[in-house]
Protein backbone atom coordinates (compact mmCIF):
# COMPACT_ATOMS: atom_id res chain seq x y z
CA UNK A 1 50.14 -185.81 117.72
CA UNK A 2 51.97 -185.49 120.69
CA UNK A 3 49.24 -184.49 123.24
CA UNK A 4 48.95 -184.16 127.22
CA UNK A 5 45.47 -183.46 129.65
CA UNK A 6 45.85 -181.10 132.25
CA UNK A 7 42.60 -181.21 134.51
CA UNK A 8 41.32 -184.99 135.03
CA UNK A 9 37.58 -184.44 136.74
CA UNK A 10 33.95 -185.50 135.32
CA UNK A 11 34.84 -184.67 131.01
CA UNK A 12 38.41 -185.81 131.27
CA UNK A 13 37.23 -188.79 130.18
CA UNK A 14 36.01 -187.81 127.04
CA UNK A 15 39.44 -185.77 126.01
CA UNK A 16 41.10 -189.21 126.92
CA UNK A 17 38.75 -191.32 124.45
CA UNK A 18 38.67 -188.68 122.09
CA UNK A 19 42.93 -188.50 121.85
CA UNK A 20 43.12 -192.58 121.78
CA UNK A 21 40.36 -192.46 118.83
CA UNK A 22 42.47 -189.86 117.35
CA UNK A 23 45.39 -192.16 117.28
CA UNK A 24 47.33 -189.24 119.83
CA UNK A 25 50.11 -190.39 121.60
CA UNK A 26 49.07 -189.33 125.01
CA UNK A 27 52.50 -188.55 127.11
CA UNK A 28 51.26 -186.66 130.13
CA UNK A 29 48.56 -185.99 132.43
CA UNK A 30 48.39 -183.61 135.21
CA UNK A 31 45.63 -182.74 138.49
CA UNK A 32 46.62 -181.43 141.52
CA UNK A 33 44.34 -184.74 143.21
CA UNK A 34 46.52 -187.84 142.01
CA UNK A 35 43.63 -190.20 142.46
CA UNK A 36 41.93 -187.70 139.86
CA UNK A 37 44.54 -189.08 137.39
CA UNK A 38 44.30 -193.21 137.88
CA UNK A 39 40.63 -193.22 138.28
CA UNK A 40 40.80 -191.85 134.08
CA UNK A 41 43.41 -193.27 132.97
CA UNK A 42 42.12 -196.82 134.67
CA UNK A 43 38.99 -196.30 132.75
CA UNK A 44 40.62 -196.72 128.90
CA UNK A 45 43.94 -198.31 129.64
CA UNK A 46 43.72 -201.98 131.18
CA UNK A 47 47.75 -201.94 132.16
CA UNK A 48 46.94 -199.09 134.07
CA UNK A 49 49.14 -196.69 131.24
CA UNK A 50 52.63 -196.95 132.83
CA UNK A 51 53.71 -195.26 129.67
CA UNK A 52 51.75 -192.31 130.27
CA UNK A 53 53.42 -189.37 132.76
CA UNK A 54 51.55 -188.25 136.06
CA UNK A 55 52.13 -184.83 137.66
CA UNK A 56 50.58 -182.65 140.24
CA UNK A 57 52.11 -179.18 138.35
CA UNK A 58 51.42 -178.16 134.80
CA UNK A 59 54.24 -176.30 134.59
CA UNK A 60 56.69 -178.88 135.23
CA UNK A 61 55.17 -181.14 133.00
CA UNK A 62 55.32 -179.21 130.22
CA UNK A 63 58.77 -178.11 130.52
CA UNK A 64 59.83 -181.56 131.03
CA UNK A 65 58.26 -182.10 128.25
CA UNK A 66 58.80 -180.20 124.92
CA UNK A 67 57.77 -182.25 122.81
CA UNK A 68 53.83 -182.22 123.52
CA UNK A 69 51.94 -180.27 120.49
CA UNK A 70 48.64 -180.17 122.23
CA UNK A 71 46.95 -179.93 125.72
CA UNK A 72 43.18 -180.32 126.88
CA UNK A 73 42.79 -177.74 130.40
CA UNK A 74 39.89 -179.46 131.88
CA UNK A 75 40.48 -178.09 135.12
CA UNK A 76 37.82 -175.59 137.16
CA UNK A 77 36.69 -173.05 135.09
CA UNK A 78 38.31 -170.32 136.94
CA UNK A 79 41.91 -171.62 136.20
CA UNK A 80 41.62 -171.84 132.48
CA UNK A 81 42.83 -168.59 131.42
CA UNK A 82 45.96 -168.76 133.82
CA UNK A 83 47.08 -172.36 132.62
CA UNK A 84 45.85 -171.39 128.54
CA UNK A 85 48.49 -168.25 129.11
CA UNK A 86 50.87 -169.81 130.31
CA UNK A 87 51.06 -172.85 127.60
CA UNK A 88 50.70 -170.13 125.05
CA UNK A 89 53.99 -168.83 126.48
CA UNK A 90 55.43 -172.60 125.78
CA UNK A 91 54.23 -172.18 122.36
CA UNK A 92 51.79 -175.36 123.18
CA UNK A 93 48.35 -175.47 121.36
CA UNK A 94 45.14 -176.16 123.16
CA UNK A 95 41.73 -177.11 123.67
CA UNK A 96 40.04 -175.61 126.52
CA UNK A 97 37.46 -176.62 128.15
CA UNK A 98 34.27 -174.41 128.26
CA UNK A 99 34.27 -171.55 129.43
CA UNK A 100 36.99 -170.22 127.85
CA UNK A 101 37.42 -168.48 130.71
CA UNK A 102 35.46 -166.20 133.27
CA UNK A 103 36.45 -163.01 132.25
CA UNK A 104 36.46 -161.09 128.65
CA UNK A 105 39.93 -159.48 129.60
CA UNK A 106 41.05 -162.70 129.94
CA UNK A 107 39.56 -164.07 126.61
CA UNK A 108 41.10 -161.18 125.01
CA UNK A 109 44.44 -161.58 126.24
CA UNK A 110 44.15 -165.53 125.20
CA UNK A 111 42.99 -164.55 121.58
CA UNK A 112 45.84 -161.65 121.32
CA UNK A 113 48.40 -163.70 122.80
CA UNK A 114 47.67 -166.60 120.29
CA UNK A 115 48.06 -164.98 117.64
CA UNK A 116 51.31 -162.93 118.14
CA UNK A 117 53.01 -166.40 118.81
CA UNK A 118 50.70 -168.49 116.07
CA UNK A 119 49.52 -171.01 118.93
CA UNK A 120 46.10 -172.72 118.13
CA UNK A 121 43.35 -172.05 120.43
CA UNK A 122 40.22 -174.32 120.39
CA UNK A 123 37.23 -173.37 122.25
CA UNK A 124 35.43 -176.76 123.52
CA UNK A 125 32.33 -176.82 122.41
CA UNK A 126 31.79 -179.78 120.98
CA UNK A 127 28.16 -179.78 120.41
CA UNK A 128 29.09 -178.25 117.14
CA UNK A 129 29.61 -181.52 115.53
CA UNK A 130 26.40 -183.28 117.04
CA UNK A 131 24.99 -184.91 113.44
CA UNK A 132 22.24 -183.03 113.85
CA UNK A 133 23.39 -179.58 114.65
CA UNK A 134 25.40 -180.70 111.77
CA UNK A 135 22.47 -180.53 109.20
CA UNK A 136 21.10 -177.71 110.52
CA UNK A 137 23.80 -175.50 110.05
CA UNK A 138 24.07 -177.32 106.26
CA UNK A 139 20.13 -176.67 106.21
CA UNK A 140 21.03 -172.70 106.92
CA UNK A 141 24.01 -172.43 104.99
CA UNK A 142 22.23 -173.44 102.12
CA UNK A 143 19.57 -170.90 102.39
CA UNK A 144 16.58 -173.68 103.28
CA UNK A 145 15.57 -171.46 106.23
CA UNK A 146 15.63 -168.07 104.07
CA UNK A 147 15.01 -165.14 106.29
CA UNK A 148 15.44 -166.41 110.18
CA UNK A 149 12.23 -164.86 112.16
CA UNK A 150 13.67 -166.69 115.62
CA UNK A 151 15.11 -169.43 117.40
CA UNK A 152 15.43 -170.65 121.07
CA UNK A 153 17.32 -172.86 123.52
CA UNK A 154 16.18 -175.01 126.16
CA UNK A 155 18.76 -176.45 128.76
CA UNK A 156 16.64 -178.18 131.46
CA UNK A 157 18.64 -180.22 133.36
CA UNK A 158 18.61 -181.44 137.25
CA UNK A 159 21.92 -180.76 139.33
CA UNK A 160 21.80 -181.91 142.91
CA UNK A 161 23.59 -181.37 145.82
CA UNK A 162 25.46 -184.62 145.49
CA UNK A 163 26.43 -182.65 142.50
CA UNK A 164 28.45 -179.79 143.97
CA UNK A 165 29.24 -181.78 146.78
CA UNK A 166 31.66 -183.66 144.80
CA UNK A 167 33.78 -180.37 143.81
CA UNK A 168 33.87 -177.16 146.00
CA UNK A 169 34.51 -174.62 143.24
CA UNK A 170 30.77 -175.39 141.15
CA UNK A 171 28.54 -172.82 141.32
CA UNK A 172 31.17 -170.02 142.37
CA UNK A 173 31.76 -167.09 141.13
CA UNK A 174 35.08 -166.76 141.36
CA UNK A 175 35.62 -170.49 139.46
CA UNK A 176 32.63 -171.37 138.19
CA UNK A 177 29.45 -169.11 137.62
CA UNK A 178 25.70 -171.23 137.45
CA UNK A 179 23.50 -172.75 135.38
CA UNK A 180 24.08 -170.73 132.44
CA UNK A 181 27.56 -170.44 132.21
CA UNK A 182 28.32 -174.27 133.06
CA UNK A 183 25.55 -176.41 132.09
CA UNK A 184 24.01 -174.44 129.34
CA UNK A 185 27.02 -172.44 127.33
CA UNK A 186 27.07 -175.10 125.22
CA UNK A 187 23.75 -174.96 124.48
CA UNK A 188 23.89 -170.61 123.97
CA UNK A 189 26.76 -171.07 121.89
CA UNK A 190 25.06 -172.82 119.26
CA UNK A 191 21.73 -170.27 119.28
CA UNK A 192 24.28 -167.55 118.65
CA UNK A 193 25.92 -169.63 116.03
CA UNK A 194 22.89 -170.13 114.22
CA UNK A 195 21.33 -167.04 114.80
CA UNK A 196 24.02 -165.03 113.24
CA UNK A 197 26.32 -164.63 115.76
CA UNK A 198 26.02 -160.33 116.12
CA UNK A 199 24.00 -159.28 119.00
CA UNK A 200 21.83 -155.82 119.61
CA UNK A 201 20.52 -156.10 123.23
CA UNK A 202 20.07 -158.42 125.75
CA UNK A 203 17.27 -158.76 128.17
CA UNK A 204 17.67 -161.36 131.27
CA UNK A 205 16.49 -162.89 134.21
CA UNK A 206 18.18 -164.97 136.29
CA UNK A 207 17.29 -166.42 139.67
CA UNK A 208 18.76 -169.05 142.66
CA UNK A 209 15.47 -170.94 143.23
CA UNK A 210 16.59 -174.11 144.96
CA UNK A 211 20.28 -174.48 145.55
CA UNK A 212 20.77 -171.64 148.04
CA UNK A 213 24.17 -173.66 148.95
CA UNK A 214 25.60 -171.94 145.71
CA UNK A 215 26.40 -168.83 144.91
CA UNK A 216 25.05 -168.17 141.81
CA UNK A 217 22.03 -169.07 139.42
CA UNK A 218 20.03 -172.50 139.01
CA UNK A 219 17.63 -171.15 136.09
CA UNK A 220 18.37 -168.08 134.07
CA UNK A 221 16.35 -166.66 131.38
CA UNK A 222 16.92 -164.24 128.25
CA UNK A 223 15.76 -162.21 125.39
CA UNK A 224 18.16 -161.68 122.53
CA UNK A 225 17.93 -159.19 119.77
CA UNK A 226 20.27 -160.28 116.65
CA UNK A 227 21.41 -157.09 114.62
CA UNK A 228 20.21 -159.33 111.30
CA UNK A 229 16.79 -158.88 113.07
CA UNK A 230 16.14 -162.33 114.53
CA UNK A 231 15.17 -162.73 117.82
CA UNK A 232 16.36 -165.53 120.46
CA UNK A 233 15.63 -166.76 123.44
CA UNK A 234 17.32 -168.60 126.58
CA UNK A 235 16.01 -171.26 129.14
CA UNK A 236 18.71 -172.64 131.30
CA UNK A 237 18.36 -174.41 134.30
CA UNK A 238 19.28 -177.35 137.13
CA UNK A 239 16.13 -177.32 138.54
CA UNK A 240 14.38 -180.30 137.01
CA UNK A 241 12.85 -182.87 138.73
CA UNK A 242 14.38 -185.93 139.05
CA UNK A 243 16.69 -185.61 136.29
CA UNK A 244 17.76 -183.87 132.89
CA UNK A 245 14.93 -183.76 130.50
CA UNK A 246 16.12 -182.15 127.33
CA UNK A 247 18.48 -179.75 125.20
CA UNK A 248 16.23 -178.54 122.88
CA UNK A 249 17.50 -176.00 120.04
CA UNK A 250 14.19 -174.49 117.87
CA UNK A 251 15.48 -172.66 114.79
CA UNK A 252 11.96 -170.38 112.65
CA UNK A 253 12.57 -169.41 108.96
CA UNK A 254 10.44 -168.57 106.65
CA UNK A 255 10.86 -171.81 104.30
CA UNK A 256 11.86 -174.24 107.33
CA UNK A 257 11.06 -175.19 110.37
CA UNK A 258 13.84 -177.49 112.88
CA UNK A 259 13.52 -178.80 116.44
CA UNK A 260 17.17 -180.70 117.71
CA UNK A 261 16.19 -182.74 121.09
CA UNK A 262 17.83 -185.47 123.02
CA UNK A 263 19.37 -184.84 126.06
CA UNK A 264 21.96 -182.48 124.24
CA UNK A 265 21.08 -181.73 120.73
CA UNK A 266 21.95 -185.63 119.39
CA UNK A 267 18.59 -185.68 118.05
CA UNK A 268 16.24 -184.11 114.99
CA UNK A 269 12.79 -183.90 115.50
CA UNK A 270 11.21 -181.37 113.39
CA UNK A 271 12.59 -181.33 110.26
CA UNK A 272 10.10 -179.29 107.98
CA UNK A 273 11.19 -177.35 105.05
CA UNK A 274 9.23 -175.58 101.60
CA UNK A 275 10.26 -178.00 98.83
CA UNK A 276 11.35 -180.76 100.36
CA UNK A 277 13.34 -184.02 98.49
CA UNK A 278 13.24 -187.37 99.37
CA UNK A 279 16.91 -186.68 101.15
CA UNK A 280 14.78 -184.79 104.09
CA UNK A 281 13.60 -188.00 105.53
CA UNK A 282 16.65 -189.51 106.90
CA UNK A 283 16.51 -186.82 108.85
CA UNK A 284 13.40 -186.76 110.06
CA UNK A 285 13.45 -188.63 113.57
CA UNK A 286 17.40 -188.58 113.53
CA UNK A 287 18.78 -189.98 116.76
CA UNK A 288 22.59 -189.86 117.21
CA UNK A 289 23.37 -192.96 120.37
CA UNK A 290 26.26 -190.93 123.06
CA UNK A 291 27.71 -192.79 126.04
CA UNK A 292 27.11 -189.63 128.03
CA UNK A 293 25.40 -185.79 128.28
CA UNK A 294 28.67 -184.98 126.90
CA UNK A 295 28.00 -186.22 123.34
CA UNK A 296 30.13 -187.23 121.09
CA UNK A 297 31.96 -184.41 119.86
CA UNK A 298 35.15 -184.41 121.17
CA UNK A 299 36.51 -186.92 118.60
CA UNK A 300 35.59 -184.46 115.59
CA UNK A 301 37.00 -181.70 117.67
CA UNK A 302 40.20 -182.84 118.49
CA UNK A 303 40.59 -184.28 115.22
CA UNK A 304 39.77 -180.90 113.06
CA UNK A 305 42.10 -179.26 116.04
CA UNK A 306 44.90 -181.44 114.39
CA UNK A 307 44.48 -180.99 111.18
CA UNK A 308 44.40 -177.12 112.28
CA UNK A 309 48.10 -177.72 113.65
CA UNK A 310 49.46 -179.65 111.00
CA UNK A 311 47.85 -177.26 107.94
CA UNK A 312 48.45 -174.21 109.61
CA UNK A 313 44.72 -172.74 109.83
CA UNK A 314 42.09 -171.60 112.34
CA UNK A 315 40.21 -174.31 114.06
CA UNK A 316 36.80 -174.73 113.32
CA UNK A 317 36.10 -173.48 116.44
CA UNK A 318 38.34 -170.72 117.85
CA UNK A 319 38.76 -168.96 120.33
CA UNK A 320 36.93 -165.85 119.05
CA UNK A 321 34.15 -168.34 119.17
CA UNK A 322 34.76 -169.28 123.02
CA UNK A 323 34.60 -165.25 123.68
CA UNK A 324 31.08 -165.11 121.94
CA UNK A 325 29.86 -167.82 123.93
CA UNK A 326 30.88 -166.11 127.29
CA UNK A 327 30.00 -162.83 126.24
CA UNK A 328 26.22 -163.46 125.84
CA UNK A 329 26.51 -165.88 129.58
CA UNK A 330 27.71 -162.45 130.68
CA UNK A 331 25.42 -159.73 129.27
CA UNK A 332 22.56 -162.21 130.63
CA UNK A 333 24.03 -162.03 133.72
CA UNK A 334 24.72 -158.42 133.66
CA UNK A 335 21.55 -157.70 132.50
CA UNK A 336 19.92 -159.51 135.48
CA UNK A 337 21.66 -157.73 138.09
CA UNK A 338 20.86 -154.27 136.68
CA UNK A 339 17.05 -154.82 135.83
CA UNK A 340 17.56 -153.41 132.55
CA UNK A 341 18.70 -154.84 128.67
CA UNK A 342 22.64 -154.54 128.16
CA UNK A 343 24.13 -153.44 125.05
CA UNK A 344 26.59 -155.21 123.13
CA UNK A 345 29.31 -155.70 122.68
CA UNK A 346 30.68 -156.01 126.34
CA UNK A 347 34.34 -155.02 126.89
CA UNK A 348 35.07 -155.81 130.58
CA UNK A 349 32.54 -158.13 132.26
CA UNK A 350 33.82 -161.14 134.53
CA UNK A 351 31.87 -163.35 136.97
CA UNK A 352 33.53 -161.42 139.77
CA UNK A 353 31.50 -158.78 138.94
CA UNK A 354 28.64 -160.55 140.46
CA UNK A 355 29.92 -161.73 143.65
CA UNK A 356 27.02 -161.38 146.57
CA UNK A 357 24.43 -160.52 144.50
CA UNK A 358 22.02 -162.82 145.07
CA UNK A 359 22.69 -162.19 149.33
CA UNK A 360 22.07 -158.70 148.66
């Protein structure tokens, strides 16, 4: 798999591990900062990858070259849509980093103009393949939960100003967006995954407590009505003292009870279901090592994102799946600003919408 990174910040590094464990042939990379591109690329190749392509424009590295299959944007949130468009137009498939982008139109247009060319479109959230949100979507397939009464995520974290010091567009609107929609999407994508994915209403809160050198939220807070009945519930925030604590994803049936913790869901510690077999306690104090908050996820993900290319199917997670993710960040936020619960679904919603409010 012919594959090039456009976007070489703080997770490049795991789209560069994850294409080397893949066996990738990694031709290009590409960030507007050049230094952005050797510190990376210094960290997994010791010969400092004078095989591998540097540019400062996308656009000329992909038409130079035509015969890269697959890209990673890891850039600012606030430029994925633009770049996923444009190597959509190039007939290029991608990965993009979460969000999938900051708007719904814009999510839209990258689902509908995927599929009128047949480009595949992987929403990053690797999380998915944490072993132990693994089992528990195994544990719910199967039934083990029977009917889901409610479930919750916890994203507590600690973000300093060292933090967003180190790269101007965090916590904007116009590239960025807080708490929720950069630290903790990851986490809200897999409580709407598991909760059934189709949402009622949404009730929110969200606040800038602390870092009043951003625009927008440090902790952000939500009640979510499923349509299957189930009710969920959102913590996310920055504003831990000293550091991150936990990712914590609490799933209620009426046969099971699980608890995923770690510092971002690499862990199982409740595991509790009605008839259990002697299989359940492998699980039980499950702890999955990762080199980083980041998990380890990106290796599964870019390797179910080939075999997506080379079979011809859907990834295992689309971009329909991106759009949920941002969707719910976005009703929450919505929600919020209006002092009242949103409807879904949402048709046009974008961070822009929010721009001043918390100056107001």
């Amino acid at each position: 798999m012919k594959y090039a990174l456009i976007g070489c910040g703080r997770i490049s590094t795991n789209h560069i591990k994850a294409a080397k464990e893949n066996g990738f042939e990694i031709v290009a990379v590409c960030d507007i900062v050049s230094n952005h591109m050797e510190e990376v690329l210094s960290k997994h190749f010791s010969d400092g990858a004078k095989h591998i392509a540097r540019y400062t424009d996308y656009n000329k590295m992909l038409s130079q070259h035509p015969e890269i299959e697959l890209v990673s944007i890891a850039t600012e949130s606030g430029k994925h849509a633009k770049i996923a468009l444009d190597c959509i137009e190039k007939n290029v498939n991608i990965i993009i980093e979460k969000p999938i982008a900051l708007s719904l139109k814009d999510a839209d247009m990258i689902i509908e103009k995927s599929k009128e060319k047949n480009v595949k479109v992987c929403a990053c959230h690797q999380n998915r393949f944490n072993i132990a949100v693994q089992q528990m979507r195994k544990a719910l397939e199967e039934g083990r939960f029977g009917k889901i009464s409610h479930g919750s995520i916890h994203v507590r974290w600690n973000r300093n100003k060292d933090y967003y010091d180190q790269a101007k567009w965090r916590g904007t609107w116009t590239q960025d967006g807080g708490a929720l929609m950069n630290q903790c999407i990851h986490g809200i994508d897999l409580l709407r995954w598991m909760m059934g994915g189709e949402i009622e209403e949404v009730y929110g809160v969200t606040k800038r407590q602390f870092h009043k050198y951003i625009e927008c939220e440090d902790i952000g807070m939500a009640v979510v009505k499923f349509k299957n009945g189930a009710v969920g519930t959102i913590e996310g925030t920055t504003n831990v003292y000293p550091k991150n604590l936990e990712e914590t994803l609490y799933l209620f049936g009426e046969n099971g009870t699980v608890k995923l913790g770690g510092k971002s869901t690499n862990a199982i510690d409740i595991w509790d279901f009605k008839g259990e077999s002697e299989n359940d306690t492998q699980y039980k104090g499950f702890f999955e090592e990762t080199s980083n908050v980041y998990g380890n996820g990106h290796t599964s993900l870019f390797k179910d994102m080939e075999s997506a290319i080379l079979s011809d199917r859907q990834p295992y997670i689309g971009a329909e799946e991106g759009r949920k993710a941002l969707e719910l960040v976005l009703a929450v936020y919505k929600s919020s600003f209006e002092g009242k619960p949103v409807k879904l679904p949402l048709k046009n919603c974008s961070t822009l919408d929010f721009v001043g409010e918390y100056d107001k």
